[in-house]
N, C-alpha and C. Protein backbone atom coordinates (compact mmCIF):
# COMPACT_ATOMS: atom_id res chain seq x y z
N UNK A 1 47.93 0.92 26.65
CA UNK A 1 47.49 0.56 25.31
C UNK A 1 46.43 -0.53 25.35
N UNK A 2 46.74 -1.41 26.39
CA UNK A 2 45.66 -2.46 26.51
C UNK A 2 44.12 -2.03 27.06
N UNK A 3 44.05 -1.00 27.86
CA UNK A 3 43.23 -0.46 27.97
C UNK A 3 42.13 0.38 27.05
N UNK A 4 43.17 0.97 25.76
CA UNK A 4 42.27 1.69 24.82
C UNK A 4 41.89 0.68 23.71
N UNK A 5 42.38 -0.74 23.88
CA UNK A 5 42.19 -1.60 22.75
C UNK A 5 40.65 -1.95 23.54
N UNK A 6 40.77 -2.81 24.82
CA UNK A 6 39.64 -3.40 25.17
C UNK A 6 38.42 -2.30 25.37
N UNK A 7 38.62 -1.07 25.84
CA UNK A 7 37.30 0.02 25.07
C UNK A 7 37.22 -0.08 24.31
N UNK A 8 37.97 -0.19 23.09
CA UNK A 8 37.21 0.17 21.61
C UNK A 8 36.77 -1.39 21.13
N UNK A 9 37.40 -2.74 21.56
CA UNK A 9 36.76 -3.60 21.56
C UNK A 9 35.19 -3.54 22.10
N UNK A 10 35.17 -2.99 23.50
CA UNK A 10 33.67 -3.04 24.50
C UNK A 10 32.61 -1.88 23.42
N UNK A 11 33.52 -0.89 22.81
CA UNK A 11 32.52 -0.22 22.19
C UNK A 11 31.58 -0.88 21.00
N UNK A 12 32.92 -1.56 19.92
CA UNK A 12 32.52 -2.34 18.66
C UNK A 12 31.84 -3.35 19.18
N UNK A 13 31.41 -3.76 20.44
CA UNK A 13 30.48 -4.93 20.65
C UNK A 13 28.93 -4.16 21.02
N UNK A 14 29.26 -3.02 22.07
CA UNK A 14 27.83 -2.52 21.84
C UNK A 14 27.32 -2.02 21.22
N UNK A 15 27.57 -1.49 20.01
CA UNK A 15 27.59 -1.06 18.69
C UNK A 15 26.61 -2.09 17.79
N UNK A 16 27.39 -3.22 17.40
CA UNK A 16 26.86 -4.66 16.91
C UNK A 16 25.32 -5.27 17.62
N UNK A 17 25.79 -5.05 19.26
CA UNK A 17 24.57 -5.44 20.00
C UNK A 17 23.68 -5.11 19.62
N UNK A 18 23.43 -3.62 19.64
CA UNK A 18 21.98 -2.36 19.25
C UNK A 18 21.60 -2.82 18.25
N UNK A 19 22.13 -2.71 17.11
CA UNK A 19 21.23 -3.58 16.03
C UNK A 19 20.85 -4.83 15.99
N UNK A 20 19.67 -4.37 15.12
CA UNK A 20 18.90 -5.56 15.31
C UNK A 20 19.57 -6.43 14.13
N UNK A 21 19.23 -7.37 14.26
CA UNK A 21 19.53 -8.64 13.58
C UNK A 21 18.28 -8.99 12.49
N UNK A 22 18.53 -8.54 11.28
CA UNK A 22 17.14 -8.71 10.78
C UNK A 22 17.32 -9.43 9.63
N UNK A 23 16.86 -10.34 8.86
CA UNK A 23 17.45 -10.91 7.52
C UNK A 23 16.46 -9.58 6.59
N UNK A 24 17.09 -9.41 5.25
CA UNK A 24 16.92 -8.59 4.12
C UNK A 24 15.64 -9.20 3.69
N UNK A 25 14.70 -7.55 3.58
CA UNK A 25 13.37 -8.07 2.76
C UNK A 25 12.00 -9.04 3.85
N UNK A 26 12.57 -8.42 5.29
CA UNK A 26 11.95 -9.59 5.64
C UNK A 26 10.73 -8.54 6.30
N UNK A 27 9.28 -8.99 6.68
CA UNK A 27 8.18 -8.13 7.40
C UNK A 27 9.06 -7.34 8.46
N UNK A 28 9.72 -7.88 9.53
CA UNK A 28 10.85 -7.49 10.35
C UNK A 28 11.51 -6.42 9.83
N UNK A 29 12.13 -6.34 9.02
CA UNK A 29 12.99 -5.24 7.98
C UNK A 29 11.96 -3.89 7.82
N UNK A 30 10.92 -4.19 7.24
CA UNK A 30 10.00 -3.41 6.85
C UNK A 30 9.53 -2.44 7.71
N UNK A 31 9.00 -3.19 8.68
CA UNK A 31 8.84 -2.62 9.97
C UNK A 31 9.34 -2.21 10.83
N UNK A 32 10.67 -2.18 10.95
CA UNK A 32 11.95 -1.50 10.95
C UNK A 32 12.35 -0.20 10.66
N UNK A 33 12.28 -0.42 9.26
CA UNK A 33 12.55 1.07 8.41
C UNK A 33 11.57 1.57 8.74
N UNK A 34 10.20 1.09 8.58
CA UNK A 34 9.09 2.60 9.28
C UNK A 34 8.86 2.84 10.41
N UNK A 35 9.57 2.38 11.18
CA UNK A 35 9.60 2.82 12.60
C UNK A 35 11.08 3.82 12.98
N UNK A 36 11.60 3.94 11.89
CA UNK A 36 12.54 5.27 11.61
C UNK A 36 12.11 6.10 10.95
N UNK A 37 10.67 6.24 9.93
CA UNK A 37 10.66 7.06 9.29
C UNK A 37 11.36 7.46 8.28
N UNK A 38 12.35 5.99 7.50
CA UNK A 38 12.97 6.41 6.78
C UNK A 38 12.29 6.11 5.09
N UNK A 39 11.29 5.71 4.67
CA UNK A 39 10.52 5.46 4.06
C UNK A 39 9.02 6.14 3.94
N UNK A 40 8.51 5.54 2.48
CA UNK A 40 7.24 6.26 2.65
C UNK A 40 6.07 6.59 3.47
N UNK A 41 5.14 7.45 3.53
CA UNK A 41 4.31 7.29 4.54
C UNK A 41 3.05 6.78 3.40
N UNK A 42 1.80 5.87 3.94
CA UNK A 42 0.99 5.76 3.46
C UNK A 42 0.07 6.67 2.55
N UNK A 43 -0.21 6.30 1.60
CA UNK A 43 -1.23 7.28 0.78
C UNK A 43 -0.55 9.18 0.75
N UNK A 44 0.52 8.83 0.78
CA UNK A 44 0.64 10.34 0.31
C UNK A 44 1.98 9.62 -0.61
N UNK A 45 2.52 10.69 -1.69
CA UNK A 45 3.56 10.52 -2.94
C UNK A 45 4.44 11.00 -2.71
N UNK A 46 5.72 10.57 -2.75
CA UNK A 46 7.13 11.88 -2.38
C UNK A 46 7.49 11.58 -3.71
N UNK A 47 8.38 13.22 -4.00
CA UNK A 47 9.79 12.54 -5.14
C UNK A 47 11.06 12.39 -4.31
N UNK A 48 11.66 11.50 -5.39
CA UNK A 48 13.02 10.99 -4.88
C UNK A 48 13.92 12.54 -4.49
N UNK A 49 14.50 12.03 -2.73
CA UNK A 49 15.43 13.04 -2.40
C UNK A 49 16.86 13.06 -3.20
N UNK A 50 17.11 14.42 -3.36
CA UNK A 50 18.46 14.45 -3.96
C UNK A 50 19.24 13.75 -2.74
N UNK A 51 20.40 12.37 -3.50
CA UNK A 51 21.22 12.03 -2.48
C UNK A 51 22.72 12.20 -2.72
N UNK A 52 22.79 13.23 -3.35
CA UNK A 52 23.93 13.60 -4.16
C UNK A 52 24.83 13.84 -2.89
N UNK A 53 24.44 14.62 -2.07
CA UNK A 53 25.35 15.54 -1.21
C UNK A 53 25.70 14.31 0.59
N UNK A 54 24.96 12.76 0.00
CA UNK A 54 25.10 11.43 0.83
C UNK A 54 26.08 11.19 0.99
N UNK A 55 27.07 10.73 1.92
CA UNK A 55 28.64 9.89 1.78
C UNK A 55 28.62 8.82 2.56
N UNK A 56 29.26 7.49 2.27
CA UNK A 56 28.86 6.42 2.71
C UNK A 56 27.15 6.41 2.87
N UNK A 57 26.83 5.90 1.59
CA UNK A 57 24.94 5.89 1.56
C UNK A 57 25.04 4.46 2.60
N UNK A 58 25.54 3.48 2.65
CA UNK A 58 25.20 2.23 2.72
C UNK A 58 25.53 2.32 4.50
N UNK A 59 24.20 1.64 5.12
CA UNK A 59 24.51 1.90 6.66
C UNK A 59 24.39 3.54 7.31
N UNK A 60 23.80 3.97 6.22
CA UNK A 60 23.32 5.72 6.58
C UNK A 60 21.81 5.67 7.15
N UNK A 61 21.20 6.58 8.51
CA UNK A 61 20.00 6.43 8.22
C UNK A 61 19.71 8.47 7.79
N UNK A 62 19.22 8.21 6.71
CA UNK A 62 18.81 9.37 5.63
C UNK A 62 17.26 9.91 6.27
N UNK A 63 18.02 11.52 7.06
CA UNK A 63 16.56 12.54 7.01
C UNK A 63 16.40 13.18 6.49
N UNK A 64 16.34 12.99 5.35
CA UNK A 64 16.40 14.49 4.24
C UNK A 64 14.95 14.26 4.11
N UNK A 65 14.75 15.44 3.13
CA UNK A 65 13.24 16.40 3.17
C UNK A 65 12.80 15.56 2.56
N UNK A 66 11.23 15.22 2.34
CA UNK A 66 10.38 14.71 1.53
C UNK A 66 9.68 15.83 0.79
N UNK A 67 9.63 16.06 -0.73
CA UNK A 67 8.80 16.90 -1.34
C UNK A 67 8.17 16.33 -1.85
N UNK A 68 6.83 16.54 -2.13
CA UNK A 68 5.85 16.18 -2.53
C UNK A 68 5.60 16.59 -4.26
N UNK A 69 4.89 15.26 -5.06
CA UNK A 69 5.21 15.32 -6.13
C UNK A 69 4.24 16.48 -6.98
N UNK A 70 4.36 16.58 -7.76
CA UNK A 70 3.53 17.86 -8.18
C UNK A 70 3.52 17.36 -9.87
N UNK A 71 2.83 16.33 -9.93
CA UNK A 71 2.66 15.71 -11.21
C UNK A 71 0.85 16.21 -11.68
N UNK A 72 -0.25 16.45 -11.00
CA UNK A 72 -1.26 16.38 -11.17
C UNK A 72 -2.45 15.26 -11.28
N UNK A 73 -1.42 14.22 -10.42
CA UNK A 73 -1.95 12.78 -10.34
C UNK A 73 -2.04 12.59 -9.27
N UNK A 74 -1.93 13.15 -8.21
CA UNK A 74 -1.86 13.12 -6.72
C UNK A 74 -2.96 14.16 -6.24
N UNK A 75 -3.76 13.71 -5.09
CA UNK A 75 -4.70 14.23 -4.54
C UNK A 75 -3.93 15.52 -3.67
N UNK A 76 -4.47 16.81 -3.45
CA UNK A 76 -3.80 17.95 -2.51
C UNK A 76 -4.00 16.90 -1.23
N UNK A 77 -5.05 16.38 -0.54
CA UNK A 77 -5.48 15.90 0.93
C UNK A 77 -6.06 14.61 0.66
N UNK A 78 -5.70 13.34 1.64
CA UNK A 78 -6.22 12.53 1.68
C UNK A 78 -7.35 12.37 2.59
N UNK A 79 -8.25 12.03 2.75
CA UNK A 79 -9.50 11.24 3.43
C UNK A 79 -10.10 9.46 3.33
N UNK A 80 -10.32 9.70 4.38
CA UNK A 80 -11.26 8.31 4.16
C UNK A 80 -12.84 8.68 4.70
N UNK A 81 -13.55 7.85 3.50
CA UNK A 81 -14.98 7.78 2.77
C UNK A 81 -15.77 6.90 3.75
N UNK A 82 -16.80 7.15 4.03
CA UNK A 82 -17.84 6.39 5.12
C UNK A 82 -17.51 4.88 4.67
N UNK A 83 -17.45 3.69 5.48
CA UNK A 83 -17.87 2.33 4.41
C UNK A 83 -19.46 1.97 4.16
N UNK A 84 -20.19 2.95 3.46
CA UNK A 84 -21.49 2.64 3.00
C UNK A 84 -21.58 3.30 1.63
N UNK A 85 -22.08 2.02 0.62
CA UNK A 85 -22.33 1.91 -0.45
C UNK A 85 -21.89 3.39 -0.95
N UNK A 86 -23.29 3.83 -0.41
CA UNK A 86 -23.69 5.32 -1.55
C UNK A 86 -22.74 6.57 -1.18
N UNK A 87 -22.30 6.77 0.28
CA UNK A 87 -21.14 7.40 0.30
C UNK A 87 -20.19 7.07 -0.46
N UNK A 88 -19.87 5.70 -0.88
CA UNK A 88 -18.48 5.53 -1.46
C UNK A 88 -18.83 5.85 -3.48
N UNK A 89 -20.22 6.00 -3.95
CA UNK A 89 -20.82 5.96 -4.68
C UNK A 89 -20.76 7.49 -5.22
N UNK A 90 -21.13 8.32 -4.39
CA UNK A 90 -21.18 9.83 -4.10
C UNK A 90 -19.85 10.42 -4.42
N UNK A 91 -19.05 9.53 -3.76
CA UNK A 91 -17.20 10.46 -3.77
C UNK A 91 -17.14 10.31 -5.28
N UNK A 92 -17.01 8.78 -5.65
CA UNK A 92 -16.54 8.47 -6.83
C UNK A 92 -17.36 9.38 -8.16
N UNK A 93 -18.63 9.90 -7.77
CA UNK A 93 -19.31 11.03 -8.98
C UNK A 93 -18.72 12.23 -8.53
N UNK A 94 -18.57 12.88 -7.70
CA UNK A 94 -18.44 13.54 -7.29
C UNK A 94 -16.19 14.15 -8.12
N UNK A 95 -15.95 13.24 -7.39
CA UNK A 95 -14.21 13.35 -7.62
C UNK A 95 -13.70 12.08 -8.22
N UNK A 96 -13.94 11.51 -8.75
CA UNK A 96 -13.30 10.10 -9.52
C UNK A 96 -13.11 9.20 -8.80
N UNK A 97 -12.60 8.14 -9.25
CA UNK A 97 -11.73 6.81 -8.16
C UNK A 97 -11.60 6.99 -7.35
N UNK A 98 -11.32 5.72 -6.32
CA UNK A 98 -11.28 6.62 -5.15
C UNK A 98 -10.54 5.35 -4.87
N UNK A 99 -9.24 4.75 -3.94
CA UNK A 99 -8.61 3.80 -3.32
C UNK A 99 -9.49 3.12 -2.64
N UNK A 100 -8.93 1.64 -2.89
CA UNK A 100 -9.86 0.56 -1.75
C UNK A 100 -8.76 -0.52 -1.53
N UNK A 101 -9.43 -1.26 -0.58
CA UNK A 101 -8.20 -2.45 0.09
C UNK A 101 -9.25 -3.32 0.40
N UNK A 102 -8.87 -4.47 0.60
CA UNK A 102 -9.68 -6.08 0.38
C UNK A 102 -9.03 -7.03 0.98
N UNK A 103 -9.28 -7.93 1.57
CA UNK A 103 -8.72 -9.44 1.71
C UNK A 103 -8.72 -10.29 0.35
N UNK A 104 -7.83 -10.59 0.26
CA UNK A 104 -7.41 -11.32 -0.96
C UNK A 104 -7.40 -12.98 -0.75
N UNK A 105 -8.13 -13.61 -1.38
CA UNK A 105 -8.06 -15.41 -0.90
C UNK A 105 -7.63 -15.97 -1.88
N UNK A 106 -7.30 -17.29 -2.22
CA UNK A 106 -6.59 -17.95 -3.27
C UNK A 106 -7.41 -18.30 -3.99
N UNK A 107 -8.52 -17.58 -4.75
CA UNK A 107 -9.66 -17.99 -5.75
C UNK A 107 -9.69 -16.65 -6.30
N UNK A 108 -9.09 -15.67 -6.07
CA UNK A 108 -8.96 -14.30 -6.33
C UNK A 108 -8.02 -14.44 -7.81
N UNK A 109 -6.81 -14.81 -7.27
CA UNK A 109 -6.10 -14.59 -8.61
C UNK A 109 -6.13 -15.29 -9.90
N UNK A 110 -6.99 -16.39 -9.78
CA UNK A 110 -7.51 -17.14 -10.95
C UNK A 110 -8.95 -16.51 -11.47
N UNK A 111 -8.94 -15.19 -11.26
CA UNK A 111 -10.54 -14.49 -11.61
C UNK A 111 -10.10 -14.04 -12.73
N UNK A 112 -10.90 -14.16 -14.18
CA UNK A 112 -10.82 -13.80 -15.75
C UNK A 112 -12.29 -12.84 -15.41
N UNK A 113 -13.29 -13.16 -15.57
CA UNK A 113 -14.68 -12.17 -15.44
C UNK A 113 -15.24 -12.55 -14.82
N UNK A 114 -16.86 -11.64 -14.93
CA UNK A 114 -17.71 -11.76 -14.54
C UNK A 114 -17.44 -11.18 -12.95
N UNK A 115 -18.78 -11.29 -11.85
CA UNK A 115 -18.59 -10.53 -11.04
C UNK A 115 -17.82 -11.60 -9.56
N UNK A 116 -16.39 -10.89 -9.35
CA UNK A 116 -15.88 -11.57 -8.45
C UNK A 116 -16.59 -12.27 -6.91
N UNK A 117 -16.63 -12.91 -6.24
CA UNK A 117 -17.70 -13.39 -5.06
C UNK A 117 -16.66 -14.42 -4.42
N UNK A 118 -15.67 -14.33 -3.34
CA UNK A 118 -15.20 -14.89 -3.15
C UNK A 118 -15.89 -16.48 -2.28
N UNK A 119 -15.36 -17.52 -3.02
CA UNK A 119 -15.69 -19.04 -2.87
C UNK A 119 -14.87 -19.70 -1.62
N UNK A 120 -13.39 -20.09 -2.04
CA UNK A 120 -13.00 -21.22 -1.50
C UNK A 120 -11.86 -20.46 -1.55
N UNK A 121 -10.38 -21.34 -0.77
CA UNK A 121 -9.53 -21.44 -0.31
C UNK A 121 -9.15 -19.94 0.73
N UNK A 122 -7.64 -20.19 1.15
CA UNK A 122 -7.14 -19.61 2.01
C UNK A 122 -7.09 -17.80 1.96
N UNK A 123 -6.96 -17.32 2.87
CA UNK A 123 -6.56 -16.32 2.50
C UNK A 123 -5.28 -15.26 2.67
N UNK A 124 -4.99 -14.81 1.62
CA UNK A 124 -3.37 -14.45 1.55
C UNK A 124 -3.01 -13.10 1.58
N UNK A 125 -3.93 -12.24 2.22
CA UNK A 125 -2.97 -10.97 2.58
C UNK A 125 -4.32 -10.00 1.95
N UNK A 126 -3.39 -8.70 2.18
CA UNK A 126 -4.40 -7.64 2.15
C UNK A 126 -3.87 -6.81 0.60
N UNK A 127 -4.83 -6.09 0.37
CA UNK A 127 -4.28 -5.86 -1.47
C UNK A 127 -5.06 -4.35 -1.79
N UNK A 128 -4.20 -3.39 -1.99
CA UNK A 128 -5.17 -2.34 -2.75
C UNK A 128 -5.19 -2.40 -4.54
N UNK A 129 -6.40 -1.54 -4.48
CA UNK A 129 -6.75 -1.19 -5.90
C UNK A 129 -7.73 0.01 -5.80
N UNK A 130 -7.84 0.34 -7.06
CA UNK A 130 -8.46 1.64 -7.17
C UNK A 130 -9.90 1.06 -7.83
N UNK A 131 -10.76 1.55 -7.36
CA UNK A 131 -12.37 1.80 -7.70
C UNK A 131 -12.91 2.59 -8.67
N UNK A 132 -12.68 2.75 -9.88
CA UNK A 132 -13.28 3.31 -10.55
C UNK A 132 -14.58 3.40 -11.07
N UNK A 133 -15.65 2.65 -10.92
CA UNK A 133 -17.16 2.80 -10.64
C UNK A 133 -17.82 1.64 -10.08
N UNK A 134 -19.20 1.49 -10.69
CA UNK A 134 -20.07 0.56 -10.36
C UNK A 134 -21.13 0.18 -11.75
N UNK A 135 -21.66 -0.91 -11.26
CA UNK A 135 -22.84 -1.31 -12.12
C UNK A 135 -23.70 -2.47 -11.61
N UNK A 136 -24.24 -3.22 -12.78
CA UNK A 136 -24.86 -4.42 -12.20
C UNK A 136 -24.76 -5.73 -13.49
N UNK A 137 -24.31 -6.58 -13.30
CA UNK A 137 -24.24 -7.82 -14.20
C UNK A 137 -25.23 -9.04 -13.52
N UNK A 138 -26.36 -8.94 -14.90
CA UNK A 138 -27.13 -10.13 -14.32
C UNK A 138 -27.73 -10.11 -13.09
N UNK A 139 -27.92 -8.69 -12.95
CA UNK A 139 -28.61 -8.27 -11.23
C UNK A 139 -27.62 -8.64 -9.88
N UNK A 140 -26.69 -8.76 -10.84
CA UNK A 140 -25.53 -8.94 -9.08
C UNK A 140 -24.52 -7.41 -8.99
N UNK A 141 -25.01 -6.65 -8.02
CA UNK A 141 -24.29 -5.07 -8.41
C UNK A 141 -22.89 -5.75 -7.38
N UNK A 142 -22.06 -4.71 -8.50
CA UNK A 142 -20.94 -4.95 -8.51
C UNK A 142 -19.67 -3.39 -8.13
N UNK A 143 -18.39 -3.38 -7.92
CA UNK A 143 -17.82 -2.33 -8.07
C UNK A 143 -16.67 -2.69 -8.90
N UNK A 144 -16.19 -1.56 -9.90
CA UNK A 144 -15.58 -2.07 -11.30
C UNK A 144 -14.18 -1.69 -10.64
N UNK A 145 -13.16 -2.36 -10.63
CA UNK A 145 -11.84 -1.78 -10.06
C UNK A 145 -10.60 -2.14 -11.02
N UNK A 146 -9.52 -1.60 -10.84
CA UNK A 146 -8.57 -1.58 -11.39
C UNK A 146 -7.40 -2.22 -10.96
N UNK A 147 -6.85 -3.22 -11.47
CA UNK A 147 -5.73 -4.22 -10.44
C UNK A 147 -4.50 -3.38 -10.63
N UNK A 148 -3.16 -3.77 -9.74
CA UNK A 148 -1.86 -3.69 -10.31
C UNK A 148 -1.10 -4.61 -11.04
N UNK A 149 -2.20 -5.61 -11.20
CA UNK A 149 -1.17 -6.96 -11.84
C UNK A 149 -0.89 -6.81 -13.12
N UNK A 150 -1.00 -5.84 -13.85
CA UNK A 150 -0.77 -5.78 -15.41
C UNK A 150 -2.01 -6.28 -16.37
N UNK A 151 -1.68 -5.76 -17.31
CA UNK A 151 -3.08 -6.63 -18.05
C UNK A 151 -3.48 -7.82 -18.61
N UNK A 152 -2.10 -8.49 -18.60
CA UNK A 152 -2.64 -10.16 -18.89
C UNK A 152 -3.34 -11.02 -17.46
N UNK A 153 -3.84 -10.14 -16.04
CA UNK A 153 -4.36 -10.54 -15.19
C UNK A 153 -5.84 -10.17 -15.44
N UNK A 154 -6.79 -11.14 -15.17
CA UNK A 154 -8.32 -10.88 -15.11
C UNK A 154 -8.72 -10.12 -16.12
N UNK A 155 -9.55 -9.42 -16.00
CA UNK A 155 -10.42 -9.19 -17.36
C UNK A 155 -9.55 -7.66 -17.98
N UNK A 156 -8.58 -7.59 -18.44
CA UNK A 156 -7.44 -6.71 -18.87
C UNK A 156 -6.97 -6.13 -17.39
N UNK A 157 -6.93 -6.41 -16.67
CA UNK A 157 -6.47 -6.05 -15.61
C UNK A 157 -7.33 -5.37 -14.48
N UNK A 158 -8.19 -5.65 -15.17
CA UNK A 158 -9.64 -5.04 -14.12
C UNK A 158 -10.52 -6.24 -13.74
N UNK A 159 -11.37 -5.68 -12.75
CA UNK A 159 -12.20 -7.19 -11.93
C UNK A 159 -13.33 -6.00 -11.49
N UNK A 160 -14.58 -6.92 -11.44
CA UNK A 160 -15.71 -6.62 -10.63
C UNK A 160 -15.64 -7.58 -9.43
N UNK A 161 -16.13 -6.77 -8.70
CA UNK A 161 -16.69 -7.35 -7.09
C UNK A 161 -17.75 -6.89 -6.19
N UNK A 162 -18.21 -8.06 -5.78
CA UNK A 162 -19.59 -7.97 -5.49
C UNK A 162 -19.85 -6.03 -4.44
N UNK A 163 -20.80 -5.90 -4.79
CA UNK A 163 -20.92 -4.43 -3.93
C UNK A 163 -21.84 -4.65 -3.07
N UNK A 164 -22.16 -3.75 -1.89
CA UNK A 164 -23.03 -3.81 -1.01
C UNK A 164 -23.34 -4.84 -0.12
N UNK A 165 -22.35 -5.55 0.07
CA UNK A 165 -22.09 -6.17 1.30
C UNK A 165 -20.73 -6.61 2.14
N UNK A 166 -19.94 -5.48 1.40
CA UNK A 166 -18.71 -5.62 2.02
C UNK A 166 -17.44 -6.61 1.73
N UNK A 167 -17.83 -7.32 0.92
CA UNK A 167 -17.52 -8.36 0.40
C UNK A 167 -16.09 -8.00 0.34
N UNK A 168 -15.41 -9.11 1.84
CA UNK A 168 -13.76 -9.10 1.63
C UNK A 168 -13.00 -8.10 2.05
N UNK A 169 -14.59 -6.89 2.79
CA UNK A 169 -13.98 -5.96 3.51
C UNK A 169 -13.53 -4.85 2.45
N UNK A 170 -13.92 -4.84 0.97
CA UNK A 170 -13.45 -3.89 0.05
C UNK A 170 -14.57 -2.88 -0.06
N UNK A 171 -15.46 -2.63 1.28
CA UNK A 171 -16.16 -1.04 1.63
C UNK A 171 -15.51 -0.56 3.15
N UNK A 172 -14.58 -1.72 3.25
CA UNK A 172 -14.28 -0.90 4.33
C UNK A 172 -13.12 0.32 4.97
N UNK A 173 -12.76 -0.12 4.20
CA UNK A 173 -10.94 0.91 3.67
C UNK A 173 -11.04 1.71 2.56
N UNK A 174 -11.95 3.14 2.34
CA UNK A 174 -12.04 3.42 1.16
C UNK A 174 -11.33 4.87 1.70
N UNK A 175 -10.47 5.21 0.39
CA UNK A 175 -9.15 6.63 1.01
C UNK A 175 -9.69 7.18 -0.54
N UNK A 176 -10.08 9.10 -0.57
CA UNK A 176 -10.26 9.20 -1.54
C UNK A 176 -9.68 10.83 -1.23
N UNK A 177 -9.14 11.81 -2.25
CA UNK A 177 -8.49 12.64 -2.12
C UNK A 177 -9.16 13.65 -3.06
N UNK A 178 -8.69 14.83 -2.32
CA UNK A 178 -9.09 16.44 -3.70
C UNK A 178 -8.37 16.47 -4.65
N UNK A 179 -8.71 16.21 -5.92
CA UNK A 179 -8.16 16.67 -7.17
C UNK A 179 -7.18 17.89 -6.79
C-alpha cells in the first residue's frame, strides 16, 4: 500500500512540475495559450465554439473546430500591402480600409485633432487601427484612421497621421483583405 501511495504521490508531483507557473493575465500567460493554439489566430475571425458537449471546462485544453464567421464583415483572404504610400493608397480605392499597426508614444493619447506627428515622451506598445483614407491639412498629407478607443477619444474617435514617411512605422504593417 505504501508503495501505490508514494507513486501516486511521485505522479501528483510531476504533474504540478510540468506546468508552468504563470500568474493570470500576464504576457507569459498569453504566450502560453498561443503556443497551444488554443486561442485566436491573428487577422482572421472565428465564431464562438459550441462548448456545450465540454466537462470540467476549467483546466481543459479545448481543440474543437474553429468556424469562421460568415457575417459579411470579414475579408474571404488576408494579405499584406507593399509599405509604400501609393500601394497602400491603391488597396484602400480599390477595396476599402485596409488594417494598420503603429508605435504608440505617450503624446498619442492626448491627440484631439489636427494632423498627428509624434513629439515627445516614451513609448508604450504597439496598437492597431483601421485606415480608412487620406488627405492633406494645411499641406501636411495625412492618413485618416479609425481608433478603438470609443468616441470620446480624439477627434470622435478618429485621428490623422502624418503619411509618407512612415511615421511610427504606421506604413509598415499594412494587412488588407477580399471583400
Amino acid at each position: 500500500m505504501l508503495c501505490v501511495t508514494l507513486l501516486a504521490l511521485a505522479a501528483s508531483l510531476s504533474v504540478s512540475l510540468a506546468k508552468p507557473h504563470i500568474h493570470p493575465l500576464s504576457n507569459e500567460m498569453i504566450n502560453y495559450i498561443n503556443k497551444l493554439n488554443t486561442t485566436w489566430k491573428a487577422g482572421h475571425n472565428f465564431r464562438d465554439v459550441d462548448y456545450s458537449h465540454v466537462k470540467n471546462l476549467c483546466g481543459t485544453l479545448l481543440k474543437g473546430p474553429k468556424l469562421p464567421i460568415i457575417d459579411g464583415n470579414a475579408g474571404k483572404t488576408a494579405y499584406n500591402v507593399a509599405p509604400e504610400e501609393d500601394q497602400i493608397k491603391a488597396e484602400i480605392y480599390k477595396n476599402g480600409p485596409v488594417e494598420g499597426a503603429f508605435e504608440v508614444y505617450a503624446d498619442f493619447p492626448s491627440y484631439k485633432s489636427g494632423v498627428y506627428q509624434h513629439v515627445s515622451g516614451i513609448k508604450l506598445g504597439g496598437h492597431a487601427i483601421k485606415i480608412l483614407g487620406w488627405g492633406e491639412e494645411n499641406g501636411v498629407p495625412y492618413w485618416l484612421c479609425a481608433n478603438s478607443w470609443n468616441t470620446d477619444w480624439g477627434d470622435n474617435g478618429y485621428f490623422k497621421i502624418l503619411r509618407g514617411s512612415d511615421h511610427c512605422g504606421i506604413e509598415s504593417e499594412i494587412v488588407a483583405g477580399i471583400p
